[in-house]
Protein backbone atom coordinates (compact mmCIF):
# COMPACT_ATOMS: atom_id res chain seq x y z
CA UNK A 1 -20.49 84.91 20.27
CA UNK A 2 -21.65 82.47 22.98
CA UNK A 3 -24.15 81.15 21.08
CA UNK A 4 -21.88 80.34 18.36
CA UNK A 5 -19.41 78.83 20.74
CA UNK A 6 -22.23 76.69 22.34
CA UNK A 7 -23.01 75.21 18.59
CA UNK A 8 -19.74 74.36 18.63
CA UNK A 9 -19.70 72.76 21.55
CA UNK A 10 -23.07 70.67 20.37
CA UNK A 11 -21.89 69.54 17.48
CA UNK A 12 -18.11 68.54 19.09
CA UNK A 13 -20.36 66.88 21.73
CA UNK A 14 -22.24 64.63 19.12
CA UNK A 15 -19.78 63.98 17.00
CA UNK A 16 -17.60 62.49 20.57
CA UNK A 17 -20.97 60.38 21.16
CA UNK A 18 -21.35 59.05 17.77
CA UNK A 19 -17.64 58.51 17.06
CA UNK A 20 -17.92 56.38 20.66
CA UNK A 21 -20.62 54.46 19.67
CA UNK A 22 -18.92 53.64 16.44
CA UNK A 23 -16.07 52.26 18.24
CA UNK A 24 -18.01 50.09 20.20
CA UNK A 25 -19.95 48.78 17.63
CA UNK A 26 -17.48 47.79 15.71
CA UNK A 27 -15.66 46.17 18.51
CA UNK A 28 -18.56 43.54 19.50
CA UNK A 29 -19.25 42.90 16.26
CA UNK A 30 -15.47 41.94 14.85
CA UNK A 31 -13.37 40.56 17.71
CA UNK A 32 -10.85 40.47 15.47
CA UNK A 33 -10.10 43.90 15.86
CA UNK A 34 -9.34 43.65 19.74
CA UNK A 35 -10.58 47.40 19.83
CA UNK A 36 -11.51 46.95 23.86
CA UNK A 37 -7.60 46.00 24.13
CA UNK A 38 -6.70 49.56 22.57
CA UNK A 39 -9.55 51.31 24.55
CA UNK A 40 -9.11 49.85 27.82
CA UNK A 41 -5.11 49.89 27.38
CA UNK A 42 -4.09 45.99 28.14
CA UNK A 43 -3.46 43.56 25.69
CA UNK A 44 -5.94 40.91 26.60
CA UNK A 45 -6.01 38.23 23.80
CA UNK A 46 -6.99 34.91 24.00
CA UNK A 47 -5.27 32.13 22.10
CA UNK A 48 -7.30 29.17 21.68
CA UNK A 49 -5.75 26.08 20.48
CA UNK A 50 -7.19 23.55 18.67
CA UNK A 51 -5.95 20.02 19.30
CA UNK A 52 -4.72 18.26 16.63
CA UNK A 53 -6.27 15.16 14.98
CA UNK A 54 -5.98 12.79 12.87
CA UNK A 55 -8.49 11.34 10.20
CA UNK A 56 -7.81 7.83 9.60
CA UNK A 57 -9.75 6.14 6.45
CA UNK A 58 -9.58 2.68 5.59
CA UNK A 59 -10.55 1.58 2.75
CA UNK A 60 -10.50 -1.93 1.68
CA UNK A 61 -8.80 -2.19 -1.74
CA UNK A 62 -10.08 -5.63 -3.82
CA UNK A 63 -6.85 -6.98 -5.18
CA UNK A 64 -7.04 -9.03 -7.71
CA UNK A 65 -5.09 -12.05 -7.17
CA UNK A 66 -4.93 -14.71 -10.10
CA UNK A 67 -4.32 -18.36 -9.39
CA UNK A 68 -3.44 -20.81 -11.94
CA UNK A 69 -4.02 -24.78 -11.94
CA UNK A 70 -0.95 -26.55 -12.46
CA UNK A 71 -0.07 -30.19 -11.99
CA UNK A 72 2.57 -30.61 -9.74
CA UNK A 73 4.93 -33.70 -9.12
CA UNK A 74 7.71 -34.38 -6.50
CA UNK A 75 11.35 -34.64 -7.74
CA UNK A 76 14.82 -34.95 -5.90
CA UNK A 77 18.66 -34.51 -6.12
CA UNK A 78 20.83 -37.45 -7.72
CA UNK A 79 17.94 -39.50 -8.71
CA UNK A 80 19.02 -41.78 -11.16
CA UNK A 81 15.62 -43.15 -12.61
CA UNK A 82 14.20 -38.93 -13.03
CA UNK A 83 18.05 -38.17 -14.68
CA UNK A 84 18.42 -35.53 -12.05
CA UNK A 85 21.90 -34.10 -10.35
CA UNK A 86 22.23 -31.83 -7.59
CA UNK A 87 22.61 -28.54 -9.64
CA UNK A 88 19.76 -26.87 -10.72
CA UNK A 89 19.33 -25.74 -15.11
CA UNK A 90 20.34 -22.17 -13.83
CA UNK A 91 23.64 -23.59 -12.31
CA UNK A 92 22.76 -23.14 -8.49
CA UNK A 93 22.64 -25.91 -5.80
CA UNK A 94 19.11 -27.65 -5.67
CA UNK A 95 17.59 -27.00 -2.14
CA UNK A 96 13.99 -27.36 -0.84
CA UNK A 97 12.03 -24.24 -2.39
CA UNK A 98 13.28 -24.72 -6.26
CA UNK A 99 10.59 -25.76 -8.41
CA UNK A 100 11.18 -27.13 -12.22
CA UNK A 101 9.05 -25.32 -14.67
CA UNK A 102 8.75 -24.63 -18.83
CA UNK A 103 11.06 -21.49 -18.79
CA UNK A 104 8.50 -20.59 -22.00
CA UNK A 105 5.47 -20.60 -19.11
CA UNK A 106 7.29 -19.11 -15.82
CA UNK A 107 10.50 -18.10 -16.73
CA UNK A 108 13.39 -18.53 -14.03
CA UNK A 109 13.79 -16.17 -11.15
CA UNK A 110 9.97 -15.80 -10.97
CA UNK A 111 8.81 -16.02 -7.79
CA UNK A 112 5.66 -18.04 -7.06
CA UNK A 113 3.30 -19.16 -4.31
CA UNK A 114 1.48 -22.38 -4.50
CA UNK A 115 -1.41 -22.59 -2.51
CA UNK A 116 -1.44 -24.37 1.06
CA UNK A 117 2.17 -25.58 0.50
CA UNK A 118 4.70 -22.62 0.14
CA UNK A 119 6.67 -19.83 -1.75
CA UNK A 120 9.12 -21.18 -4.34
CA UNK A 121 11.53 -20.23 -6.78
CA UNK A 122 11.61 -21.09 -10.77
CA UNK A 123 15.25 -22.49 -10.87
CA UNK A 124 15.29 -25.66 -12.88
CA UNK A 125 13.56 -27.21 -15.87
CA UNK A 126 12.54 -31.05 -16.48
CA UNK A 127 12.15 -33.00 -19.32
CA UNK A 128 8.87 -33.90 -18.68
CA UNK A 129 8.08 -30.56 -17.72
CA UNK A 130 5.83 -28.71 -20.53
CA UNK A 131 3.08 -26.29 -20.66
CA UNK A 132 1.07 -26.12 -17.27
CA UNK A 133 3.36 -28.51 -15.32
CA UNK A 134 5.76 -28.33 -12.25
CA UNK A 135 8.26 -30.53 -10.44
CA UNK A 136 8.69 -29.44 -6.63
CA UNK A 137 11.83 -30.46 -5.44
CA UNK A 138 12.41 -32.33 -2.30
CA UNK A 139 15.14 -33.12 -0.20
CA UNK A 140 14.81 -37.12 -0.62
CA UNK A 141 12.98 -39.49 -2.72
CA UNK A 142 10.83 -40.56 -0.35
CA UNK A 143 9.49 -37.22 0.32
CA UNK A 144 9.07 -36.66 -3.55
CA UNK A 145 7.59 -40.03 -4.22
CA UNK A 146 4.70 -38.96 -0.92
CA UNK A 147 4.11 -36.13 -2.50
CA UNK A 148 3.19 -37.96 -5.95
CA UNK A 149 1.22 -36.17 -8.74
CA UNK A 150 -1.24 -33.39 -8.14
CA UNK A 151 -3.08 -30.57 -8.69
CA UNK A 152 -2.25 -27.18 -7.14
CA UNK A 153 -3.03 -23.78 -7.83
CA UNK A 154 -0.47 -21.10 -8.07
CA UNK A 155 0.07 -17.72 -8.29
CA UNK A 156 3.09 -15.44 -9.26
CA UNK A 157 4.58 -13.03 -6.45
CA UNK A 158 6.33 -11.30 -8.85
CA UNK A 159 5.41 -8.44 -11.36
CA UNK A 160 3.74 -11.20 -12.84
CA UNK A 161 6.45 -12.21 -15.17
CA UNK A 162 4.91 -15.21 -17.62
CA UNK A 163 1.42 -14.08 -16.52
CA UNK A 164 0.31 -13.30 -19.83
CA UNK A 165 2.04 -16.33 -21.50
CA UNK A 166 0.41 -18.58 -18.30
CA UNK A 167 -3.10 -16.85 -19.32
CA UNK A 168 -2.28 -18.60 -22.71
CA UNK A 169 -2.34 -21.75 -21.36
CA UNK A 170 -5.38 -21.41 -19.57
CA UNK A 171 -7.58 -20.02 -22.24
């Protein structure tokens, strides 16, 4: 009977030793498990943060930005040798920043930029004013008559309203 009870008592024994060595095993090689926390009896877990960053990317995005040549000439209010008044062809007061165009080229509203001299607005038509031409309104004569006849190049600021009719005219 003893030596039954002493192969009892071996294979208890082993089974203790290999069951412990399981345990710790397993516990260095997942951390996860936090098995030495549950062995030793003390919740020791460690919370590392990472800090938070931010990936910035710029990337340079080629616009394409389409000028059109024009010719441009000065024009004022109540001019009496241009036949012009002081209220605009879409019925609003002509300031500094109204340009005349062909309503069948930019049509009025458009906003448009002309290079090296400013943004304007396409509020008035001219007589004279046809196809790739554009009267920029100043406040006096003198101003429009300085300014003479030239070439500019413009582009529309706009959703490009009259951009495919403008392409027209520059094919």
């Amino acid at each position: 009977m003893l030596r039954k009870y002493n192969i009892a008592v071996s294979i208890v024994f082993w089974m203790l030793i290999i069951s412990i060595a399981l345990v710790v095993t397993l516990a260095l090689t997942t951390p996860k498990l936090n098995l030495f926390s549950y062995l030793i009896g003390k919740k020791t877990e460690v919370i590392v943060q990472k800090e938070p960053y931010l990936i910035t990317e710029y990337k340079e995005i080629e616009k394409k930005v389409e000028w059109y040549y024009f010719i441009a000439t000065g024009y004022s209010k109540n001019d009496i040798s241009q036949g012009t008044t002081d209220i605009t062809a879409t019925g609003k007061v002509a300031v500094e920043g109204i340009i005349a165009v062909d309503p069948k080229i930019i049509p009025f509203g458009t906003t448009v930029e002309i290079k090296d001299i400013g943004v304007f607005i396409a509020d008035d038509r001219g007589g004279k004013i046809k196809g790739d031409r554009i009267d920029i309104f100043f406040d006096s004569k003198e101003e429009a008559k300085d300014f003479g006849k030239k070439g500019v190049w413009l582009r529309f600021l706009e959703n490009g309203k009259g951009i495919e009719i403008a392409d027209e005219i520059t094919k």
